[in-house]
Structures are given as C-alpha cells and as structure tokens.
Protein backbone atom coordinates (compact mmCIF):
# COMPACT_ATOMS: atom_id res chain seq x y z
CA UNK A 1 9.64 1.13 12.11
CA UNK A 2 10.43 -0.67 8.85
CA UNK A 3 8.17 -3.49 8.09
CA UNK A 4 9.74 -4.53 4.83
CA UNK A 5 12.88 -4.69 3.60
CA UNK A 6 13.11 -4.64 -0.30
CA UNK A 7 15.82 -5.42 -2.84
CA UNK A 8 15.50 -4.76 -6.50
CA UNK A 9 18.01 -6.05 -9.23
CA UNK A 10 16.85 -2.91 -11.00
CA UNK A 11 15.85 0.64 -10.70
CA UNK A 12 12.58 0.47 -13.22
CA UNK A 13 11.53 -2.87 -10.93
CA UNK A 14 12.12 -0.94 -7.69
CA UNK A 15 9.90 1.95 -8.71
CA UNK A 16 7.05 -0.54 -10.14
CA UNK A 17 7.82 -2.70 -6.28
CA UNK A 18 7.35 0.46 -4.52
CA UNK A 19 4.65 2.19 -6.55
CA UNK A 20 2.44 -1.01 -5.39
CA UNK A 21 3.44 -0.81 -1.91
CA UNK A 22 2.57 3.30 -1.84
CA UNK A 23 -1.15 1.97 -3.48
CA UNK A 24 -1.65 1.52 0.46
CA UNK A 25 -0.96 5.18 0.94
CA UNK A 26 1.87 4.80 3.07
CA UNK A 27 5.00 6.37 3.08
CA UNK A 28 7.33 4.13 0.71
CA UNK A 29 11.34 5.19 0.46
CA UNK A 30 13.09 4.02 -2.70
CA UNK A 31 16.97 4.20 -2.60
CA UNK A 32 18.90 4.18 -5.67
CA UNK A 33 21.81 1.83 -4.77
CA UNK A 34 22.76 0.82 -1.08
CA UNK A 35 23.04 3.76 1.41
CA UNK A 36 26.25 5.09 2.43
CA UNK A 37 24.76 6.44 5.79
CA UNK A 38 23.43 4.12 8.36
CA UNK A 39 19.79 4.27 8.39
CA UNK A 40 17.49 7.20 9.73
CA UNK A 41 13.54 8.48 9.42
CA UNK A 42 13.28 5.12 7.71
CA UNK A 43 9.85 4.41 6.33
CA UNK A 44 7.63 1.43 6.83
CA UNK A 45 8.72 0.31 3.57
CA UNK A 46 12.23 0.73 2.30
CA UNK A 47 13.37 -0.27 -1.11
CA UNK A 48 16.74 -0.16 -2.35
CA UNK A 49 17.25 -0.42 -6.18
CA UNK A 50 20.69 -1.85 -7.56
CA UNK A 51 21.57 -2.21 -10.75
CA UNK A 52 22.82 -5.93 -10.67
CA UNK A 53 20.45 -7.89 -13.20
CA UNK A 54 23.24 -8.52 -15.82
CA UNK A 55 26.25 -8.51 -13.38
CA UNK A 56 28.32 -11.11 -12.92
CA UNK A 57 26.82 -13.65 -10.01
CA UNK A 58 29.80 -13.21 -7.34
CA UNK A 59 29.34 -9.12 -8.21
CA UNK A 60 25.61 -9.15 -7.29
CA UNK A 61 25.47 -11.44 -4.47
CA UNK A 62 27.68 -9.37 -2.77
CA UNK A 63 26.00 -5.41 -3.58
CA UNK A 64 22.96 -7.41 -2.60
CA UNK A 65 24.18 -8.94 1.07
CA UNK A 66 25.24 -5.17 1.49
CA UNK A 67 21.64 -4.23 0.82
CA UNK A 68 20.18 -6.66 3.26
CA UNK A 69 22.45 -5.65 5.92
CA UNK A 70 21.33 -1.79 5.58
CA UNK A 71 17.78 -2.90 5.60
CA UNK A 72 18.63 -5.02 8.64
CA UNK A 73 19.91 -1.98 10.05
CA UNK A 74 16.99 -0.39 9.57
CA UNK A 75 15.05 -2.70 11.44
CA UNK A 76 13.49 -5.02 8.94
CA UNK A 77 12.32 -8.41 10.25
CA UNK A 78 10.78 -9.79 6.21
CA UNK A 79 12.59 -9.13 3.13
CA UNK A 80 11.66 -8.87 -0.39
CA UNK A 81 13.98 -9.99 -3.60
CA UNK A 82 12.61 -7.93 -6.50
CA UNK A 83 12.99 -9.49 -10.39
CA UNK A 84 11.44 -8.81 -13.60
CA UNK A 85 7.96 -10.53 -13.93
CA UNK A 86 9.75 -11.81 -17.39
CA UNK A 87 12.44 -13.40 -14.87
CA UNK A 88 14.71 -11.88 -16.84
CA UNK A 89 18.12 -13.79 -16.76
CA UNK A 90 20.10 -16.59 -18.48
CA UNK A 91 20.97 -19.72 -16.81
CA UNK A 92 24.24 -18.50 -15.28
CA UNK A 93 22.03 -15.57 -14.26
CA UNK A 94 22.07 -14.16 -10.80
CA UNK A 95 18.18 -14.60 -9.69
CA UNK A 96 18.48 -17.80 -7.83
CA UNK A 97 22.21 -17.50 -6.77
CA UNK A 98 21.34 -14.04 -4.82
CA UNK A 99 17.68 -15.83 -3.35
CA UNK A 100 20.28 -18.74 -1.87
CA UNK A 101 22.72 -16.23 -0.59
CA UNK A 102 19.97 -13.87 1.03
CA UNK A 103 18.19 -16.92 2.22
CA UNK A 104 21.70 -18.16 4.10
CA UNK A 105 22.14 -14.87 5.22
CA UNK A 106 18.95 -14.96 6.90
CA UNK A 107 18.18 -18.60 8.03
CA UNK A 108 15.48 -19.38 5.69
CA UNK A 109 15.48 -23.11 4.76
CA UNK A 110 12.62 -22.38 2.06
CA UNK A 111 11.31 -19.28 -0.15
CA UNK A 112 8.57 -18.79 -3.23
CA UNK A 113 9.34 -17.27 -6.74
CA UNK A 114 6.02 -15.83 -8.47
CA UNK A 115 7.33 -13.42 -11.15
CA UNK A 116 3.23 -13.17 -11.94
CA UNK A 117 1.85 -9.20 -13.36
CA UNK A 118 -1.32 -10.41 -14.35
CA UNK A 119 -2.48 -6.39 -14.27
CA UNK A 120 0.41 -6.28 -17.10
CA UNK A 121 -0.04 -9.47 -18.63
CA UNK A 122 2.18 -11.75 -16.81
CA UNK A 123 0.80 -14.99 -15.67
CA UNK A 124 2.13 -18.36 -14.20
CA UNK A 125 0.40 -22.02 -15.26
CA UNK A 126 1.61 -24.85 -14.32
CA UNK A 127 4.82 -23.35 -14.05
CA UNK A 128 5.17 -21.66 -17.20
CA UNK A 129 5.20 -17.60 -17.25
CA UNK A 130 2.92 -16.21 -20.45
CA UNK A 131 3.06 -12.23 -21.63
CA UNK A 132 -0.15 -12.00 -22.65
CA UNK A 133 -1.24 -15.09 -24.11
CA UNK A 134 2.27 -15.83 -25.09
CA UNK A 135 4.50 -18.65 -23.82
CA UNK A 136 7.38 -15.98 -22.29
CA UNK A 137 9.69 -17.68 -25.05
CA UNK A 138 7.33 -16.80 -28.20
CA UNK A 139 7.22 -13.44 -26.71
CA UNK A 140 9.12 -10.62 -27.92
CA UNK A 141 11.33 -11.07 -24.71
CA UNK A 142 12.36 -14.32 -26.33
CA UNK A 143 15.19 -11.61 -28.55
CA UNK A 144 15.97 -9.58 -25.52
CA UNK A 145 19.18 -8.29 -26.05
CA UNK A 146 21.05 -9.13 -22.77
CA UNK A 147 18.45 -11.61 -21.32
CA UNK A 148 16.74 -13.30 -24.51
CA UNK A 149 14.06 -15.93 -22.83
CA UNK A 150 14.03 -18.98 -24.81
CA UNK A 151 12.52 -21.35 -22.02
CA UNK A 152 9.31 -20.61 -20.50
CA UNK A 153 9.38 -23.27 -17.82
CA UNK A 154 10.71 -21.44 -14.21
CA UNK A 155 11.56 -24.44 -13.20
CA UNK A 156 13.57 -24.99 -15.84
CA UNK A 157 15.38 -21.51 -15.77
CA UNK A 158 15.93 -21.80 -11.94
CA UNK A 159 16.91 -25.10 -11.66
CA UNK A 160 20.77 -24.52 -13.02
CA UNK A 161 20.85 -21.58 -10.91
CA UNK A 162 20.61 -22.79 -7.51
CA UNK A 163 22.23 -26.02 -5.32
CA UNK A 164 18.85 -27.00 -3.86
CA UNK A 165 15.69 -29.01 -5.00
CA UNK A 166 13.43 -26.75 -7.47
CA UNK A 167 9.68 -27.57 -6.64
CA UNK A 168 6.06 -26.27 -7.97
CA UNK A 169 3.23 -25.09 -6.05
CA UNK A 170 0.47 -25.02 -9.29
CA UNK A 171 -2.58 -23.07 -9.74
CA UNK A 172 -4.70 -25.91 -8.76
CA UNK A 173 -3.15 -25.39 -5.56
CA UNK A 174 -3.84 -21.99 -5.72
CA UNK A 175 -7.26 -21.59 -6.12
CA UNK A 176 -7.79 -23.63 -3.05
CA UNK A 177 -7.10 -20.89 -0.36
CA UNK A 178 -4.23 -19.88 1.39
CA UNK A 179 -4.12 -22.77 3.79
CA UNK A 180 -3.74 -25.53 1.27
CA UNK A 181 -0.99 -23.54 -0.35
CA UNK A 182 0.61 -23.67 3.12
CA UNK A 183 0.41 -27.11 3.27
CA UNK A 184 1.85 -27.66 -0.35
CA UNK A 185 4.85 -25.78 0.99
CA UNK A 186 5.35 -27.64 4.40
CA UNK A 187 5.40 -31.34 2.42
CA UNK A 188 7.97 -29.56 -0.02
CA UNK A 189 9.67 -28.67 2.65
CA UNK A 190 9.96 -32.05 4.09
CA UNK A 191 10.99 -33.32 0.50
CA UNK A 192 13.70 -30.62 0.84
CA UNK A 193 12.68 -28.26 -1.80
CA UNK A 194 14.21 -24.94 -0.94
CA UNK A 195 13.18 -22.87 -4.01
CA UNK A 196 9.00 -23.46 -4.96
CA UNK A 197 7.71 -21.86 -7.87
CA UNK A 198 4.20 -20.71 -7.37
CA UNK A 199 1.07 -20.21 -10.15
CA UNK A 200 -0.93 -16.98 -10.31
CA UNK A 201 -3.45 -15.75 -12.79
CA UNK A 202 -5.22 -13.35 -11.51
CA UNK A 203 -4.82 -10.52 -8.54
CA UNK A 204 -6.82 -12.84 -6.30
CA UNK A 205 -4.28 -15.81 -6.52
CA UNK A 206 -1.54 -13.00 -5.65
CA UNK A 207 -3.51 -12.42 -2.40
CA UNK A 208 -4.19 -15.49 -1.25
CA UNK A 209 -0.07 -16.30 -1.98
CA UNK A 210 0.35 -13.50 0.14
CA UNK A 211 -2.02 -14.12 2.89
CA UNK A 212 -0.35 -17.62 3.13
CA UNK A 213 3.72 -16.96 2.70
CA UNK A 214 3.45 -13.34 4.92
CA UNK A 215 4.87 -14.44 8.02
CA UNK A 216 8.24 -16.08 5.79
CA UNK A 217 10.94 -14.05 6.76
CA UNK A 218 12.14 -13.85 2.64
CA UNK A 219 9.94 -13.97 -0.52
CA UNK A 220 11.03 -13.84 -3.77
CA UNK A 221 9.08 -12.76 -6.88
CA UNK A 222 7.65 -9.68 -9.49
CA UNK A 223 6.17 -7.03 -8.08
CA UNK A 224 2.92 -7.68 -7.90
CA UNK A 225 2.93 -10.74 -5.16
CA UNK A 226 3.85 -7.71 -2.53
CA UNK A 227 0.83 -6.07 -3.49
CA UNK A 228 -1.40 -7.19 -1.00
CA UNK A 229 1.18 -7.32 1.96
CA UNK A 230 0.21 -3.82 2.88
CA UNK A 231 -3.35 -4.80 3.86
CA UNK A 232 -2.80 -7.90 5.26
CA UNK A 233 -0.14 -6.22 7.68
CA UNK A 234 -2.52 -3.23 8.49
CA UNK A 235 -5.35 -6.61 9.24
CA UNK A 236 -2.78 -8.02 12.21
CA UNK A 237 -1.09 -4.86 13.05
CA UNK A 238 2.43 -5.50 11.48
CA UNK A 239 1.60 -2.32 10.10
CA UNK A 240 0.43 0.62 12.03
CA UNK A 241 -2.49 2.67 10.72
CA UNK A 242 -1.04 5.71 11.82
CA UNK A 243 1.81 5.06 9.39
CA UNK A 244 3.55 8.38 7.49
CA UNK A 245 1.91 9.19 4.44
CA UNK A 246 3.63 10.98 1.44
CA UNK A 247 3.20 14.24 0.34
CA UNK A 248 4.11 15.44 -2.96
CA UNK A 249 6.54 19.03 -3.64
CA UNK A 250 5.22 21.43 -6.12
CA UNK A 251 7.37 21.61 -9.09
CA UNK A 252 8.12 23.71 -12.20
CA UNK A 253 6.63 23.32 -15.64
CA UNK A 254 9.94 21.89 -17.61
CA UNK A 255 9.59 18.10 -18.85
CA UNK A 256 11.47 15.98 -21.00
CA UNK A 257 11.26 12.31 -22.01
CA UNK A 258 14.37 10.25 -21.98
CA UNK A 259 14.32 6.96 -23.30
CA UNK A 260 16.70 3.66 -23.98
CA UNK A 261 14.72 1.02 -24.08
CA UNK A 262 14.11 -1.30 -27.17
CA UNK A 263 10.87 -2.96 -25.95
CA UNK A 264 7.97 -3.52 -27.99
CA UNK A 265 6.10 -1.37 -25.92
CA UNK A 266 8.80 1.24 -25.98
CA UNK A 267 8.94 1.65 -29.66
CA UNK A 268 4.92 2.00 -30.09
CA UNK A 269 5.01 4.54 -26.86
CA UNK A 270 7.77 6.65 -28.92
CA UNK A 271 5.78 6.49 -31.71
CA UNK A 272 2.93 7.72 -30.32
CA UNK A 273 4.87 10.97 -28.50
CA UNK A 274 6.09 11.69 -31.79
CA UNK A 275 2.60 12.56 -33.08
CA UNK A 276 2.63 15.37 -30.24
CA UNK A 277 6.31 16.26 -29.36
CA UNK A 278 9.12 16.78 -31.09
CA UNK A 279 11.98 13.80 -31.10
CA UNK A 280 15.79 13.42 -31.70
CA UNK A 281 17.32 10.17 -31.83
CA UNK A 282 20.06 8.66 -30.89
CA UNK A 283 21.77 6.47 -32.97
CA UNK A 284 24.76 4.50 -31.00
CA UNK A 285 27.15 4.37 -34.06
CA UNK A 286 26.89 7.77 -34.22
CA UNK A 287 27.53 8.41 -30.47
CA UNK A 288 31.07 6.49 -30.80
CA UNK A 289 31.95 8.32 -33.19
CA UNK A 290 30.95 11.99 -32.53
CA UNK A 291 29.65 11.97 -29.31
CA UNK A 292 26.44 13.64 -28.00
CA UNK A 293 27.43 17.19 -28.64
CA UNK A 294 24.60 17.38 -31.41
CA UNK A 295 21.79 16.21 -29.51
CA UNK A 296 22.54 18.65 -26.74
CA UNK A 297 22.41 21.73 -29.29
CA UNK A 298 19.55 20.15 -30.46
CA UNK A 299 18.31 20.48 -26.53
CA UNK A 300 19.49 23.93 -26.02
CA UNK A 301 16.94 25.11 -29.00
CA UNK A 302 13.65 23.42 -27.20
CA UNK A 303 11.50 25.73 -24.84
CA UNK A 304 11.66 24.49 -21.22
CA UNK A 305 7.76 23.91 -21.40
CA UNK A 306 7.92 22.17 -25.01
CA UNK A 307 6.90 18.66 -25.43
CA UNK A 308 9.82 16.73 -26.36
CA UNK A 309 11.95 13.19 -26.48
CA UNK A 310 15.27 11.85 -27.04
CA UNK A 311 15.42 8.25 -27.51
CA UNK A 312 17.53 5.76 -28.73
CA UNK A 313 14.58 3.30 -29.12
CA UNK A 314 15.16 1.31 -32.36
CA UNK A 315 13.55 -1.78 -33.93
CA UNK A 316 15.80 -5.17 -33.24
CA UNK A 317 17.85 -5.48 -36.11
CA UNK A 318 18.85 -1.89 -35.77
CA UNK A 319 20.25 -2.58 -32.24
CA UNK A 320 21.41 -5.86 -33.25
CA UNK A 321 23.59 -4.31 -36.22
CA UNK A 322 24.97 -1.59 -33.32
CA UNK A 323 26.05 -3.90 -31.04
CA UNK A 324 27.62 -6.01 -33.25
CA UNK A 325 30.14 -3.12 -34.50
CA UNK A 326 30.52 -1.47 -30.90
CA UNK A 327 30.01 -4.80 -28.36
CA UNK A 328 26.60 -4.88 -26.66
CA UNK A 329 28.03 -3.79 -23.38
CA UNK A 330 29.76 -0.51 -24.83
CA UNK A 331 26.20 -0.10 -26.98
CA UNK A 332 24.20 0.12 -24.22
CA UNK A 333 27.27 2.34 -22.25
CA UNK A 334 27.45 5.15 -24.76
CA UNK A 335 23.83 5.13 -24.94
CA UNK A 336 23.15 5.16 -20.99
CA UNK A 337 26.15 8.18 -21.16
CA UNK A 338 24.57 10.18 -23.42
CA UNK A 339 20.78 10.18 -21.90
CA UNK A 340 22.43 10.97 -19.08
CA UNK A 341 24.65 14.20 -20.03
CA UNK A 342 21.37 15.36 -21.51
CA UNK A 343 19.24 14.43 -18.34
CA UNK A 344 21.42 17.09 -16.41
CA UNK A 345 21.89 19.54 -19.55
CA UNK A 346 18.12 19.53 -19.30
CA UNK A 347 17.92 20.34 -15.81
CA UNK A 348 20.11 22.93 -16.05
CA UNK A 349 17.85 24.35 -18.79
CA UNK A 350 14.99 23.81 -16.06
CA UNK A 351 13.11 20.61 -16.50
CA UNK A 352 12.35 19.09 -13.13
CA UNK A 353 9.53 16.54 -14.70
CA UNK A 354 11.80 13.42 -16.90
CA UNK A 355 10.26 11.00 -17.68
CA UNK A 356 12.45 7.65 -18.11
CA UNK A 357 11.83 4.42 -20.26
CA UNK A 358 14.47 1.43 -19.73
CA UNK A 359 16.17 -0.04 -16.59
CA UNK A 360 19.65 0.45 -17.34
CA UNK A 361 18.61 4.17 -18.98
CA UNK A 362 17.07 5.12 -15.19
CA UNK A 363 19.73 3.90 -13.75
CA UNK A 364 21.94 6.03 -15.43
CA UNK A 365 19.43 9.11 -15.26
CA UNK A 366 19.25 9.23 -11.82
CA UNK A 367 23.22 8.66 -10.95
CA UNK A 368 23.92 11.59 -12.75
CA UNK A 369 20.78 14.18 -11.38
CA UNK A 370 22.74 12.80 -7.80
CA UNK A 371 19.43 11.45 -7.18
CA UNK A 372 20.00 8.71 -4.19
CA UNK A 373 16.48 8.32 -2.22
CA UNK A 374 13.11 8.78 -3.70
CA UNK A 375 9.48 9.08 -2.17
CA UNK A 376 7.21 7.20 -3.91
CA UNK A 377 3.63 8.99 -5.44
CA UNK A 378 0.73 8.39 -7.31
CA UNK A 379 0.92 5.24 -10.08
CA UNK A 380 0.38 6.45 -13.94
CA UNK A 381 -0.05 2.59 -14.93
CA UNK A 382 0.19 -0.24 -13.18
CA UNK A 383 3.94 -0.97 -11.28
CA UNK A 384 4.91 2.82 -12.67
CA UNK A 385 4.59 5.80 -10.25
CA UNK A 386 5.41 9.37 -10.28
CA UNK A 387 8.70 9.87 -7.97
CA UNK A 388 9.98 12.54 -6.11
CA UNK A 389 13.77 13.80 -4.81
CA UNK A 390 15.91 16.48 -4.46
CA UNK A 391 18.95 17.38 -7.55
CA UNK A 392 21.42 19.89 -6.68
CA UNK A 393 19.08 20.73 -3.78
CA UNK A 394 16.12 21.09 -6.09
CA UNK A 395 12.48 19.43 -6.28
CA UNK A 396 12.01 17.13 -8.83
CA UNK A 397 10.02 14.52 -10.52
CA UNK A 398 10.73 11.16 -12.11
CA UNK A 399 8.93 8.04 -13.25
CA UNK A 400 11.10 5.24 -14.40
CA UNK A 401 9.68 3.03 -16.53
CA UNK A 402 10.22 -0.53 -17.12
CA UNK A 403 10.35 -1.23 -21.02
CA UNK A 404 6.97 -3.09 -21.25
CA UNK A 405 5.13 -1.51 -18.72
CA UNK A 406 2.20 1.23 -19.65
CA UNK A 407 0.40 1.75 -22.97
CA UNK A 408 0.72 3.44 -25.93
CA UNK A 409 0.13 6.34 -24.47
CA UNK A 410 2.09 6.54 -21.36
CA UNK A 411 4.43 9.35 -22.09
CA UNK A 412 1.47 11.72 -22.95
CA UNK A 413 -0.50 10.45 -19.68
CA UNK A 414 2.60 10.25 -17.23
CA UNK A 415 2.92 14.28 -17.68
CA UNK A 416 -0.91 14.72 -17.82
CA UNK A 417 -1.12 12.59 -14.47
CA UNK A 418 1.58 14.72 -12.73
C-alpha cells in the first residue's frame, strides 16, 4: 500500500526526497517522469521526478496533476510537492501555482512550505531562507543562471505566485512543540491564509513540523521536512513494519562521472576529481559548432575501470559569455545532449556506475540510459543516494546529484561508498 505520494519538480530533488525516505529502510520507488502504465508492486513510498522547475506555469501544472492522479491510482491518501531547499524559482515561477492546483485537486483549503536542509545548510528565520550563514540572496544562488535568487524573504517570493493569503508560522512558534504549531495554523486558517511559510533550524524543528502537519492530506517543502514522516507513520501504524525493504544488484566495475552543473560546489568537487581522474571538458561554444564527436573519441581511449569525468562545469562568467552567444536555453540543451550521447557511449563501453552532478544533466542522463523507475539505496551525503535500475535490460547504478549537495569530495566517496 502506498503511504505517500511524492512529486518532484526535478530529478536531483527526487533522488535527495527519496534517499531520506529510504533512511527508514523501506522500500522507496523513484520514477523518472509520470508512468505510462497504471500502477503495480507499488511501494510504500512512490516518488515521481519531472523535470518542470523552469517550465512554463500552465506546462507544469498540468505534467504535475498527471502525477497526482498516478499516485492517486496507486493508492496514496497524503501527498508531497518536492522543491529546491533554495526555492528555486522567479516570481512567475511555478512553485506556488502547482501547490494551488494540487491543493484544488485535492480539497485542501491550507498547506506549509519549509524549503529548510539544515544537514546542508539551509535554514528558515523569521521567514528568510540562509545557505549557510548567507541571506539566500548574498549566496552564490543569488547569480543562478535560470533561477537567480535576489529576495530572501519566502513570503515575498510566494506571495506573487499564488491567489490566496501568504502567512508565517516563525521559529518562535516552532520551538514550542508540535501542538502550538497546530494552533498557529488553525487561527491562519480562520484568517484565510492558504499558503504558511514555516521556520526550521535544526533537524528537531523539522520533526516536530512533521509530527504536527502529518495527518494534512498535502505538504509542501525541501526534502528534509519528509524526513521524519517515516517514523512517525511506523509510531501510529500508517506504516507497516513489515514494509519491503530494498536490496541492492551486484554490478560491474565501469564508472564514469558526468557532470553539468555550474554550482559552487560543483566546480570545487570537479576540481578535486581532477587531482585523481582524468577530465575532458566540455565547452558549449564548441559543442554548437562541432558537436561531441571529440569527447566521445576521447571516451573510447579510457579503460572501463579508469577514473574519469566529463564536465561542462565552468566558473560564471564563462557560462554567462556561452549563453549569451548560443541563448541560455540552447546552452544548457547542447550541453544536456552531449552528457547524454556519452552517458550511453559509456555504457556501451561497460560502465554501469555514473555518477551525475546537475538537475537538468540527470534528467537528461537517465532519458537516454531508458532509465524510467529507480530503487532507492544507501545515501553518500545527505539528500544524495546511490540508485539502482535496469538499461537495455542491464543492472545499473546512478546517484544524481543536486549542484550544491555533498563535499568536496563527493565524486571520490560516491564510488568508494558503492
């Protein structure tokens, strides 16, 4: 029986959702775009990833009604909406135009947003989300280049995005207990506020948000506030303890590292393979012009076993200049086109361990490995686990990173960890 019903406006953001959910040891199913087939051997927690964070708002409301409808199907009574804990999206972003579509769908006259990561740095005070100890706009997501995050206020980023009242439930709420955040929500309620934003600094806040929104039939939010739902369904038996568990395929040797992403993070974590594998880059003017038939001869001369990247990670005035001269939409295209020709190339040449940095990147990656369902294993960091599927009807591995997730050593330790 499916418990929860998840819906991700990414593919990184639906492996970190359902790498946290698998923390309880449970069987976790991760589906990479909405299911043609009606659903079957569904797990107690099914996730389905779209690719919708920069589409246009009428385009994602709809893949994303088609998602809840599957996971309806499937037997979900609570649902999940899955964003970025840097609430990535402009103001004519889709975030809180999906939440009031969902919550139509379903009947829900009120839901929470808590983007909070505080395991990765992302906390909410009095409304406003910090990276670190950075407001979120004097953070390097504040040059983003499809969702740059001048404002740090939620409030203030949700507030154009939706047609109800916008209202706060703040940490010194919070830190009361679960039943005083309940009551915050119920006199919002009767003020009308559909759409309350919600403070968390720590895991413990996260819980006791949890403890007190479980029984709302949609919640909104990063990651991390679906942490603790697990547990608290096991404690009033939501969840049965005799649950599937997963269990992982034995797989070949062959690896490769695949990354697109520009993040901060990214570029160090390159970096650092660097000094132990050997690299080719991508460089996007270069791919409109000539294509990627170099960087796949430079594939085709790597052993299967060797340690080795291809990235188009560059610095922000490099990717600025290339999207400039190409358009940032057909950047980021030839880019996500390329890593994935070399994805399957690779295969072909016998990896089954890739290793993926970058949303859109992943999504490409696993469209073309045919990858459509994934079972969700052991985490690596925090909100980034090892996955495992079937391409052209063979085992393989995958771990889909979100740009700022891990440290400077992830690719190293992802491999290691597998």
């Amino acid at each position: 029986m499916t418990v929860l019903g998840c819906i991700a406006d990414d593919f990184t953001g639906a492996t970190d959702l359902a790498g946290l959910l698998a923390r309880s040891g449970v069987k976790v199913n991760l589906h990479m775009g909405v299911p043609s087939e009606s659903p079957s051997e569904t797990a107690a927690f099914e996730v389905i990833a779209l690719k919708c964070r920069t589409e246009p708002v009428a385009d994602a409301v709809a893949e994303c009604l088609r998602a809840l409808d599957w996971l309806q199907a499937a037997g979900a009574a609570r649902f999940f909406w899955k964003y970025c804990s840097t609430f990535d999206s402009t103001p004519e972003g889709n975030i809180g135009p999906v939440a009031e579509a969902l919550m139509a769908k379903l009947g829900a006259d009120q839901t929470i947003y808590c983007p909070a990561f505080p395991e990765n740095g992302r906390a909410i005070f009095m409304g406003n989300l910090f990276v670190g100890e950075q407001p979120l706009d004097e953070s390097p997501m504040k040059d983003h280049p499809l969702t740059p995050m001048r404002d740090s206020n939620l409030m203030r980023l949700l507030e154009p995005q939706v047609t109800r009242p916008v209202g706060l439930a703040n940490r010194l709420v919070v830190e009361k207990g679960a039943g005083a955040l309940r009551d915050r929500l119920v006199a919002l309620k009767r003020e009308d506020v559909a759409h309350v934003v919600v403070d968390a600094v720590s895991n413990g806040d996260l819980y006791v948000i949890s403890e007190a929104c479980r029984d709302m039939p949609f919640l909104t939010g990063g990651s991390a506030v679906a942490m603790a739902l697990p547990e608290l369904y096991l404690k009033d038996g939501t969840l049965a303890a005799n649950a599937p568990k997963m269990v992982a395929p034995v797989l070949a040797e062959g690896a490769i590292v695949l990354s697109g992403s520009c993040s901060a993070m990214t570029r160090a974590q390159v970096a650092a393979y660097l000094e132990q594998a050997d690299g080719y880059r991508l460089d996007p003017l270069d791919l409109a012009e000539n294509g990627a038939d170099a960087a796949l001869a430079w594939l085709e001369t790597q052993a299967r076993d060797s340690a080795k990247i291809i990235y188009a990670t560059a610095e922000p005035a490099s990717v600025k200049a290339a999207q400039e001269k190409l358009g940032t939409a057909k950047a980021g295209r030839i880019v996500e086109d390329a890593l994935a020709a070399l994805a399957v190339r690779a295969f072909e040449l016998g990896a089954r361990r890739f290793v993926v940095a970058g949303g859109e990147t992943s999504g490409a990656v696993t469209k073309a490995l045919g990858v459509t369902q994934l079972t969700i294993g052991a985490e690596i960091a925090p909100g980034v686990p090892w996955c495992f599927a079937k391409s052209a009807g063979q085992d393989i591995a995958l771990t889909l990173k979100s740009g700022n997730f891990g440290t400077e050593s992830f690719f190293a330790d992802a491999l290691l960890r597998l």
